[in-house]
PDB file of N, CA and C in Angstrom:
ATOM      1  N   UNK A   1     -35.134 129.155  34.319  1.00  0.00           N
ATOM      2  CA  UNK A   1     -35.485 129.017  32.914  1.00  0.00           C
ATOM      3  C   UNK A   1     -34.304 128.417  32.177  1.00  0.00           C
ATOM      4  N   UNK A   2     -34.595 127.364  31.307  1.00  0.00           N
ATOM      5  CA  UNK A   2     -33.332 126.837  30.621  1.00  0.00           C
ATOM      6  C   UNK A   2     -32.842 127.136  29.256  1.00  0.00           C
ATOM      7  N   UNK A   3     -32.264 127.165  28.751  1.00  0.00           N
ATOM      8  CA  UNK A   3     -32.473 127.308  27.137  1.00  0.00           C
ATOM      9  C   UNK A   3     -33.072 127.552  26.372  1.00  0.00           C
ATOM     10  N   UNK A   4     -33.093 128.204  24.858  1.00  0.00           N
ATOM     11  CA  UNK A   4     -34.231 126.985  23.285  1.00  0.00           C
ATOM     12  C   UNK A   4     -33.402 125.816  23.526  1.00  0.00           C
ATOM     13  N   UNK A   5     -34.412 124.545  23.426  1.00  0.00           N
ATOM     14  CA  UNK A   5     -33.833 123.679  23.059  1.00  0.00           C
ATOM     15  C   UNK A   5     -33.402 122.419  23.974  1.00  0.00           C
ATOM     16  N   UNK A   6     -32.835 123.072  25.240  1.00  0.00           N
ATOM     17  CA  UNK A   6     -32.963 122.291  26.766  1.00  0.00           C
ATOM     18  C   UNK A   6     -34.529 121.741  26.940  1.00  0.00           C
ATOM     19  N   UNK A   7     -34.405 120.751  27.402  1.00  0.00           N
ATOM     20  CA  UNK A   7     -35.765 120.104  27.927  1.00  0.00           C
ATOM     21  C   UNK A   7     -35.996 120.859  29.652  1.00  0.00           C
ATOM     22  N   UNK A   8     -37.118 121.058  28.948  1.00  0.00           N
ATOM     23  CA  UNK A   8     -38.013 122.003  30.924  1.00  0.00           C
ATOM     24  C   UNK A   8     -37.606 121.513  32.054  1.00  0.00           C
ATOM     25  N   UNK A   9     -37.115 121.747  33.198  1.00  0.00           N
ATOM     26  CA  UNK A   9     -37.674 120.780  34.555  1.00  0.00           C
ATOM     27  C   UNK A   9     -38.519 120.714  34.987  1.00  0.00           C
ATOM     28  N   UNK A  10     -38.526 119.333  35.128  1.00  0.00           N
ATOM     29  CA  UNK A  10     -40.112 118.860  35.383  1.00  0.00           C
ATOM     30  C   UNK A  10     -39.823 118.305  37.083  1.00  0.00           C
ATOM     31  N   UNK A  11     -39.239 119.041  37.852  1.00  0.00           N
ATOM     32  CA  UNK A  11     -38.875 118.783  39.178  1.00  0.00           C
ATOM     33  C   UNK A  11     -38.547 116.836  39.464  1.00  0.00           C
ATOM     34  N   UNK A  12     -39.056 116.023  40.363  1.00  0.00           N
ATOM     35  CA  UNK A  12     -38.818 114.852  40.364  1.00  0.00           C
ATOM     36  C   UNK A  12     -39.224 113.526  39.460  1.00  0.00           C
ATOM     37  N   UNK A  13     -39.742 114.168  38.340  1.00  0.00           N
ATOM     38  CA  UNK A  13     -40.455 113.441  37.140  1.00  0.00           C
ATOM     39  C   UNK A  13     -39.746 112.121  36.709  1.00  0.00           C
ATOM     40  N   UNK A  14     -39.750 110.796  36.464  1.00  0.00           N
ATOM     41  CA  UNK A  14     -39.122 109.789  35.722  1.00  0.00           C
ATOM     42  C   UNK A  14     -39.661 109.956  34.499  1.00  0.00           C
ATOM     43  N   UNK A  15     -38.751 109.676  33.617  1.00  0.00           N
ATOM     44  CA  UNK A  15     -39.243 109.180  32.592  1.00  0.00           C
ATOM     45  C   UNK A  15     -39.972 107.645  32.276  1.00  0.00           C
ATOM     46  N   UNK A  16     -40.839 107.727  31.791  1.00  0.00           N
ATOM     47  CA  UNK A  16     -41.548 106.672  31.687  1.00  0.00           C
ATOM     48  C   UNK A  16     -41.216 105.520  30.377  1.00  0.00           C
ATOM     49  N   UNK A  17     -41.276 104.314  31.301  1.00  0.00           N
ATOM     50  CA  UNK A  17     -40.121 103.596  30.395  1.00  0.00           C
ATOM     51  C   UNK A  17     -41.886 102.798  29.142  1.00  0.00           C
ATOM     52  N   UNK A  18     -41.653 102.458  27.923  1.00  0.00           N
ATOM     53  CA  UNK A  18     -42.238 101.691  27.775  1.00  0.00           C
ATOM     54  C   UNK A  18     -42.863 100.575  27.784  1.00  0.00           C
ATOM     55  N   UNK A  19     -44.489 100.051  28.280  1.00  0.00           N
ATOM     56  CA  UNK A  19     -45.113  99.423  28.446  1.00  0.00           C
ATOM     57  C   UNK A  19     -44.975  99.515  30.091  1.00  0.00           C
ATOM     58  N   UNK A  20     -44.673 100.445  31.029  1.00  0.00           N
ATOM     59  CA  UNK A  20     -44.729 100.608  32.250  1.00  0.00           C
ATOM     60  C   UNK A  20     -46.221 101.190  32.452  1.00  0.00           C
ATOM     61  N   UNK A  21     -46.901 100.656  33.670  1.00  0.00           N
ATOM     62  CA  UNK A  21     -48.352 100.716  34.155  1.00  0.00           C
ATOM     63  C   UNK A  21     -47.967 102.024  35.314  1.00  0.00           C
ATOM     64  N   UNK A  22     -49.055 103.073  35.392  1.00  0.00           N
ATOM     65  CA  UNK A  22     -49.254 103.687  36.445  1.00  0.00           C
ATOM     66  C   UNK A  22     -50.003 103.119  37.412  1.00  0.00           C
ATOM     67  N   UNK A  23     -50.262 102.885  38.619  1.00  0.00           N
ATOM     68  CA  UNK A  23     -51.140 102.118  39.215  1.00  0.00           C
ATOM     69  C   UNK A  23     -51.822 102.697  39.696  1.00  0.00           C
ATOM     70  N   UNK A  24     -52.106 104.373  39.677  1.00  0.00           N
ATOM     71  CA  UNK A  24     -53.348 105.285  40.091  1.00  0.00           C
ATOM     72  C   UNK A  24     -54.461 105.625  38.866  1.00  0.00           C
ATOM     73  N   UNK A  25     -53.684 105.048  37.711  1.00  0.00           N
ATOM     74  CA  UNK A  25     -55.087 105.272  36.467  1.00  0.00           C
ATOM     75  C   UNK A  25     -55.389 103.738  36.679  1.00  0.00           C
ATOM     76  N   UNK A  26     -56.823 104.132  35.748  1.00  0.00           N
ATOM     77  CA  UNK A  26     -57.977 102.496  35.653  1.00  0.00           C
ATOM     78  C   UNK A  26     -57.194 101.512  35.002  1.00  0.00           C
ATOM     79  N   UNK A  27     -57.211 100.271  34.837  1.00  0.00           N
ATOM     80  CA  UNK A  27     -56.631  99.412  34.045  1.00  0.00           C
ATOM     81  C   UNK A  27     -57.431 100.023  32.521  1.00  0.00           C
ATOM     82  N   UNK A  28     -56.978  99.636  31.510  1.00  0.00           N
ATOM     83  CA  UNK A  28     -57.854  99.493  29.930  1.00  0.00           C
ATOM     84  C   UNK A  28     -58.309  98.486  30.120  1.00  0.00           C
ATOM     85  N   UNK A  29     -59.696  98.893  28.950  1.00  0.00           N
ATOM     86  CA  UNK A  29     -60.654  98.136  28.788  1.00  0.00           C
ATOM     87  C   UNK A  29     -59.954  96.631  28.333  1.00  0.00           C
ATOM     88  N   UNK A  30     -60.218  95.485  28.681  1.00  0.00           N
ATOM     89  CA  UNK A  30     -59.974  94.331  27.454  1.00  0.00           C
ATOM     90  C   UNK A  30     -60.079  94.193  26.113  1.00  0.00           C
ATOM     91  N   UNK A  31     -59.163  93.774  25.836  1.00  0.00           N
ATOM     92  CA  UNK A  31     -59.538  94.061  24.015  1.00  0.00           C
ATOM     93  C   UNK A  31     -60.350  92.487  23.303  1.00  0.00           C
ATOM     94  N   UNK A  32     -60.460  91.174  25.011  1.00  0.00           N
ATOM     95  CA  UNK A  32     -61.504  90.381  24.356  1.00  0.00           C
ATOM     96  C   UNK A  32     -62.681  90.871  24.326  1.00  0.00           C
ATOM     97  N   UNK A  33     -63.641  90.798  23.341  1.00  0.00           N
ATOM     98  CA  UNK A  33     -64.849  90.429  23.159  1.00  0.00           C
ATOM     99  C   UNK A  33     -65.612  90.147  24.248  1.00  0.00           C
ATOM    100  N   UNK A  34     -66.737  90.522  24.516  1.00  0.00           N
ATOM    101  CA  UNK A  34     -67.847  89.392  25.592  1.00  0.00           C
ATOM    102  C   UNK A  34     -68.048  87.935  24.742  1.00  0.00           C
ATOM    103  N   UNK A  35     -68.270  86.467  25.585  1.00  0.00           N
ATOM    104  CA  UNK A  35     -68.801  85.972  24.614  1.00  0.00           C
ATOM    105  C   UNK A  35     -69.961  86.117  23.703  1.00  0.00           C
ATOM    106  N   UNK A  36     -70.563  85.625  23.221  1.00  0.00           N
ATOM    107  CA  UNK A  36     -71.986  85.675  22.520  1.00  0.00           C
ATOM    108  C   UNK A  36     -72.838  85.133  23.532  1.00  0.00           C
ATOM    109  N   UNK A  37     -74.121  85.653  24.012  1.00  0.00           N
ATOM    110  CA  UNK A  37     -75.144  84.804  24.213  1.00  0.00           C
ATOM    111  C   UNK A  37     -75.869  84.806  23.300  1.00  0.00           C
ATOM    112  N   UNK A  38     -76.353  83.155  24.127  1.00  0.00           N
ATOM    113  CA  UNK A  38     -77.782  82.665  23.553  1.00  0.00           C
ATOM    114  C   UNK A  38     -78.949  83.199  24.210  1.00  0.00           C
ATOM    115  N   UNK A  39     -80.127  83.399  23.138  1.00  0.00           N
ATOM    116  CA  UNK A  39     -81.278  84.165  23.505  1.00  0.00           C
ATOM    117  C   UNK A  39     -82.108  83.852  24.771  1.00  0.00           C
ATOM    118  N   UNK A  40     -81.667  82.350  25.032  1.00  0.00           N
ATOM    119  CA  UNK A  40     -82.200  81.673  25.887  1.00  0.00           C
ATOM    120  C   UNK A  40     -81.961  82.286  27.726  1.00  0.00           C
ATOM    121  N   UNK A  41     -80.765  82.099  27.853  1.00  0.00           N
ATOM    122  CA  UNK A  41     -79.846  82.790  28.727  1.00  0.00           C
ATOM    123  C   UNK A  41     -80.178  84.334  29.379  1.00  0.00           C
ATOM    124  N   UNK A  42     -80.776  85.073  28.366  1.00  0.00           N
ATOM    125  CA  UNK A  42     -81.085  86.703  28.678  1.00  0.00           C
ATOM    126  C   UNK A  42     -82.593  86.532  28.945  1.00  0.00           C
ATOM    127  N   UNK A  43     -83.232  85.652  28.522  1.00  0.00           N
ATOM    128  CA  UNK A  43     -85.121  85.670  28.410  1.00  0.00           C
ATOM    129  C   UNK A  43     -85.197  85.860  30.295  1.00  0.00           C
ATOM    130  N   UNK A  44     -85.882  86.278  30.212  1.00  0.00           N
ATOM    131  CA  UNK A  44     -86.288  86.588  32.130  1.00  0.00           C
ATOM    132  C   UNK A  44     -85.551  87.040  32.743  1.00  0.00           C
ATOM    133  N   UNK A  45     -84.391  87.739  32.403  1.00  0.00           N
ATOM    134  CA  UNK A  45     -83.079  88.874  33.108  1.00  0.00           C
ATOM    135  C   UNK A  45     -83.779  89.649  33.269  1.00  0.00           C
ATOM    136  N   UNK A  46     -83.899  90.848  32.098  1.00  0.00           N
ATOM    137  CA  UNK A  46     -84.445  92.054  32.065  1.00  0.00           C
ATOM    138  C   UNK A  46     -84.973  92.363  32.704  1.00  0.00           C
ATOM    139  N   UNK A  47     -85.377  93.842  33.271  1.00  0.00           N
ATOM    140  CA  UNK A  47     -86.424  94.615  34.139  1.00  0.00           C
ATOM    141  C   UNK A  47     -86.873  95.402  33.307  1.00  0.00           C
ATOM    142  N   UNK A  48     -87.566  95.642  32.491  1.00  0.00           N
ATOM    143  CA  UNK A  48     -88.081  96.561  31.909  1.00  0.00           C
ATOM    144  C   UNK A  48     -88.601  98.144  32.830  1.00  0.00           C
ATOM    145  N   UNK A  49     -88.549  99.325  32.493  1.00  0.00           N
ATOM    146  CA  UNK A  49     -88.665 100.562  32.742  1.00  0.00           C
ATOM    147  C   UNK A  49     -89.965 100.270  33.114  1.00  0.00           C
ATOM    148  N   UNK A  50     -90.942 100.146  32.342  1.00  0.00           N
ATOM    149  CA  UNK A  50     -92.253  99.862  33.087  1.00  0.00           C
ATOM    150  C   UNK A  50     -92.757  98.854  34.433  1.00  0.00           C
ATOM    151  N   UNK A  51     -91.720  97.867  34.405  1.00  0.00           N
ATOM    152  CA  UNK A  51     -91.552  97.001  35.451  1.00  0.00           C
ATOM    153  C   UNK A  51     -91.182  97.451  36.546  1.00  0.00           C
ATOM    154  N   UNK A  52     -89.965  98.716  36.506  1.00  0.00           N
ATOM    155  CA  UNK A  52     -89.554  98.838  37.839  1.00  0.00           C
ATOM    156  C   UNK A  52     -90.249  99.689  37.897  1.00  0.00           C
ATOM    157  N   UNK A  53     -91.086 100.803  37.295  1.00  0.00           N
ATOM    158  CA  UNK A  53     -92.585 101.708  37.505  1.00  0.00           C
ATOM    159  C   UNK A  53     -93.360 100.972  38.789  1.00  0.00           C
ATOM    160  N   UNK A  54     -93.838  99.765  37.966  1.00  0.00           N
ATOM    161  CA  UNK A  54     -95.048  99.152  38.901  1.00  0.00           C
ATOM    162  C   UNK A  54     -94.089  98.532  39.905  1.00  0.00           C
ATOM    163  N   UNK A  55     -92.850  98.143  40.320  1.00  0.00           N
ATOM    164  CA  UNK A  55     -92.413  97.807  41.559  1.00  0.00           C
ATOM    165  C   UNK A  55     -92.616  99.051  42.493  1.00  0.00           C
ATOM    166  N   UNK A  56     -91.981 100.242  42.122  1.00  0.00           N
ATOM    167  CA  UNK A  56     -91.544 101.063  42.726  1.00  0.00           C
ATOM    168  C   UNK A  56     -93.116 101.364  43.693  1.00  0.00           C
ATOM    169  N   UNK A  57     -94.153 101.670  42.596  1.00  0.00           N
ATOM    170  CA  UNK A  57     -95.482 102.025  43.162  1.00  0.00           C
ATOM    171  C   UNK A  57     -96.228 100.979  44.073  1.00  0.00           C
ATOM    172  N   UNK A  58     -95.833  99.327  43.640  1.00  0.00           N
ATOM    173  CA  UNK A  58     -96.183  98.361  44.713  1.00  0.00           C
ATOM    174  C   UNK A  58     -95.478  98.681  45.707  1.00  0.00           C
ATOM    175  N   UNK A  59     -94.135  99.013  46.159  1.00  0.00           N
ATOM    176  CA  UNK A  59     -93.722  99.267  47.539  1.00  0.00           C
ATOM    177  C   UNK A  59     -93.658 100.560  48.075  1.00  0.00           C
ATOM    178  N   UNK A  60     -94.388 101.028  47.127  1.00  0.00           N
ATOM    179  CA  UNK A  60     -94.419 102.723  47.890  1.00  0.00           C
ATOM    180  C   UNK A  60     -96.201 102.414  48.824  1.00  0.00           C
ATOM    181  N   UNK A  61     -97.141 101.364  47.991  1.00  0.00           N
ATOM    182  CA  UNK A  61     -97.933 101.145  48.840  1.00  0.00           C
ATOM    183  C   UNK A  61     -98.111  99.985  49.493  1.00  0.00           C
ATOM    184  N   UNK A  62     -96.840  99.061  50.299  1.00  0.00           N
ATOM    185  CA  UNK A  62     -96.745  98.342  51.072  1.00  0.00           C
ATOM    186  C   UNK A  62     -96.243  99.234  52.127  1.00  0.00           C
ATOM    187  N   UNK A  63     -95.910 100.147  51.745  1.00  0.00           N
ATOM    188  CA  UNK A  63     -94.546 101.163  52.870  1.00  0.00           C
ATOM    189  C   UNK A  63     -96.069 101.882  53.402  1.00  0.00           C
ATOM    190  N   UNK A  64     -96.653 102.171  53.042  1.00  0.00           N
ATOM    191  CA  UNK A  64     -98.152 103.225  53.407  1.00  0.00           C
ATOM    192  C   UNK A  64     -98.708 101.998  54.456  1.00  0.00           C
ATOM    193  N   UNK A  65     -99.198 101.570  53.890  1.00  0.00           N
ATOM    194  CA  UNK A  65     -99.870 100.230  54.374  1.00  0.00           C
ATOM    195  C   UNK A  65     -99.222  99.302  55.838  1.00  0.00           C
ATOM    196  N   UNK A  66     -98.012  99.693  55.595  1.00  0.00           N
ATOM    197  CA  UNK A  66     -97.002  99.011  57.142  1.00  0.00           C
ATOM    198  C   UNK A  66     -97.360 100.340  58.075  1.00  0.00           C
ATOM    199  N   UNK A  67     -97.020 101.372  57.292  1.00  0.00           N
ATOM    200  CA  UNK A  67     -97.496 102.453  58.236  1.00  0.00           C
ATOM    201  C   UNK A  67     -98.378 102.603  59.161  1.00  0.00           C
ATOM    202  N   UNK A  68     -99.641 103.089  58.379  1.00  0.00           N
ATOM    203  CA  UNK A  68    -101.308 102.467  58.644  1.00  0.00           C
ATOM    204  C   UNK A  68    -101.429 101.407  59.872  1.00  0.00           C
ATOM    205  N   UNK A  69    -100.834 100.548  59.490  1.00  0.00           N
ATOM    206  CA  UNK A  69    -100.949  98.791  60.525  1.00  0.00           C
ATOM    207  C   UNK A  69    -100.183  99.644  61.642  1.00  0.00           C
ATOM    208  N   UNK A  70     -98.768 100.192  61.787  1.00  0.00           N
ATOM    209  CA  UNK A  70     -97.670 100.333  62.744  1.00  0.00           C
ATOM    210  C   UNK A  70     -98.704 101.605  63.712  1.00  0.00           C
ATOM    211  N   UNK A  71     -99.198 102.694  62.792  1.00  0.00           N
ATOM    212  CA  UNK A  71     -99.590 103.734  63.739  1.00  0.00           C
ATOM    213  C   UNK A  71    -100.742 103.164  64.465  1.00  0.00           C
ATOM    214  N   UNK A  72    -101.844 102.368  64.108  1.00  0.00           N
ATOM    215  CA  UNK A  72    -103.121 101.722  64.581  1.00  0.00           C
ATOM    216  C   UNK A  72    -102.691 101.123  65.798  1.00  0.00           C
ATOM    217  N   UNK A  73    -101.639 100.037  65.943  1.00  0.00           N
ATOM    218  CA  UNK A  73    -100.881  98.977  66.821  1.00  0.00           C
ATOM    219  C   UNK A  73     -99.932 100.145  68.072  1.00  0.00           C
ATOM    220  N   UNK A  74    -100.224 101.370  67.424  1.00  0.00           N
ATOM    221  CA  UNK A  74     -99.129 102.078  68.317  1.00  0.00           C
ATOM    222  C   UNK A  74     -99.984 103.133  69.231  1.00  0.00           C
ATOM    223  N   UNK A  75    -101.320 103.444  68.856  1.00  0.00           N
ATOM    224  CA  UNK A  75    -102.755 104.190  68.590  1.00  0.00           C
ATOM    225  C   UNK A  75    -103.591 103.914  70.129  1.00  0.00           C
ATOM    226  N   UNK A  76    -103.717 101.986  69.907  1.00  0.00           N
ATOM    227  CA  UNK A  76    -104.884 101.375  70.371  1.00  0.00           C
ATOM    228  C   UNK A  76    -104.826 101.104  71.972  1.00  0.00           C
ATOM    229  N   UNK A  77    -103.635 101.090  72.014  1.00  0.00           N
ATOM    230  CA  UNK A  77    -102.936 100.504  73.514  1.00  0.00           C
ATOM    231  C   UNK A  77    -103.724 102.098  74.088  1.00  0.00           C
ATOM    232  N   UNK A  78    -103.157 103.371  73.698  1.00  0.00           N
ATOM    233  CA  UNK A  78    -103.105 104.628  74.457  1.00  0.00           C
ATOM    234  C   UNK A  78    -104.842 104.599  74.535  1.00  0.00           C
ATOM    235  N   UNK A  79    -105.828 104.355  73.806  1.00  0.00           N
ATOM    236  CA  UNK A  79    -106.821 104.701  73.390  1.00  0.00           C
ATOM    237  C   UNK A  79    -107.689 104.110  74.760  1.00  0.00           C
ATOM    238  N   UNK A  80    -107.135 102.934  74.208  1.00  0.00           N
ATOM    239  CA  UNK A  80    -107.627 101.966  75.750  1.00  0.00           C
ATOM    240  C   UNK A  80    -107.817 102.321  76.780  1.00  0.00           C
ATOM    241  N   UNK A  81    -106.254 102.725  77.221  1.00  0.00           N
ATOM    242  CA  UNK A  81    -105.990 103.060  78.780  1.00  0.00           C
ATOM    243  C   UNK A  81    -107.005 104.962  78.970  1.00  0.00           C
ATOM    244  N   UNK A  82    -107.065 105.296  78.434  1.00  0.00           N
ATOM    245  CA  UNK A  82    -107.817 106.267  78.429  1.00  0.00           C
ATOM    246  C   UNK A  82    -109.404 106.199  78.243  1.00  0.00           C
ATOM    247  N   UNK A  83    -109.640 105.532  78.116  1.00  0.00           N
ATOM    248  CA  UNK A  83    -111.315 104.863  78.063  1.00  0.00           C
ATOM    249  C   UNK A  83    -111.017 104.219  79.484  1.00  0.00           C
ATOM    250  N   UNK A  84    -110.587 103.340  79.689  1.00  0.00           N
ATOM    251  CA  UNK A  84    -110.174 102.606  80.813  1.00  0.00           C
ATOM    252  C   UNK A  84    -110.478 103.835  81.783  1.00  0.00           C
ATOM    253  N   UNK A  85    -109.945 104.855  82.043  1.00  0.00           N
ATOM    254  CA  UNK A  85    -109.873 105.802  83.368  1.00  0.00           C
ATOM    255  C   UNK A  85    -110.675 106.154  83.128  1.00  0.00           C
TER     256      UNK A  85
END
């Protein structure tokens, strides 16, 4: 314990000089601006919430549907050979 008045030990601590970077924190944000777009530029980006709704449900029934096809194709061969005997 040191003093009132003594500064604490802070065991192998530097003092940190000004405008010195740590290189384990994030960089800061930029302080430019984005440019501006034009409206033109963003038209047909977007996905709208309802958009990726109806994707999600179109490939939840392509994924059924590959299924369906994969178990039939995997089904017909065994079905065969057993009629066959």
């Amino acid at each position: 314990m040191g003093k009132p008045g003594e500064p604490s030990p802070r065991g192998n601590e530097k003092e940190k000089k000004k405008g010195e970077v740590n290189p384990l924190l994030p960089a800061p944000p930029s302080r430019d601006p984005a440019p501006p777009r034009r409206e033109d530029e963003l038209s047909g980006k977007c996905i709208s919430h309802a958009n990726l709704e109806y994707l999600r449900d179109a490939m939840r029934t392509v994924t059924r549907i590959s299924a369906i096809i994969s178990f039939i194709f995997t089904i017909f061969p065994i079905v065969s050979k057993l009629q066959a005997s």
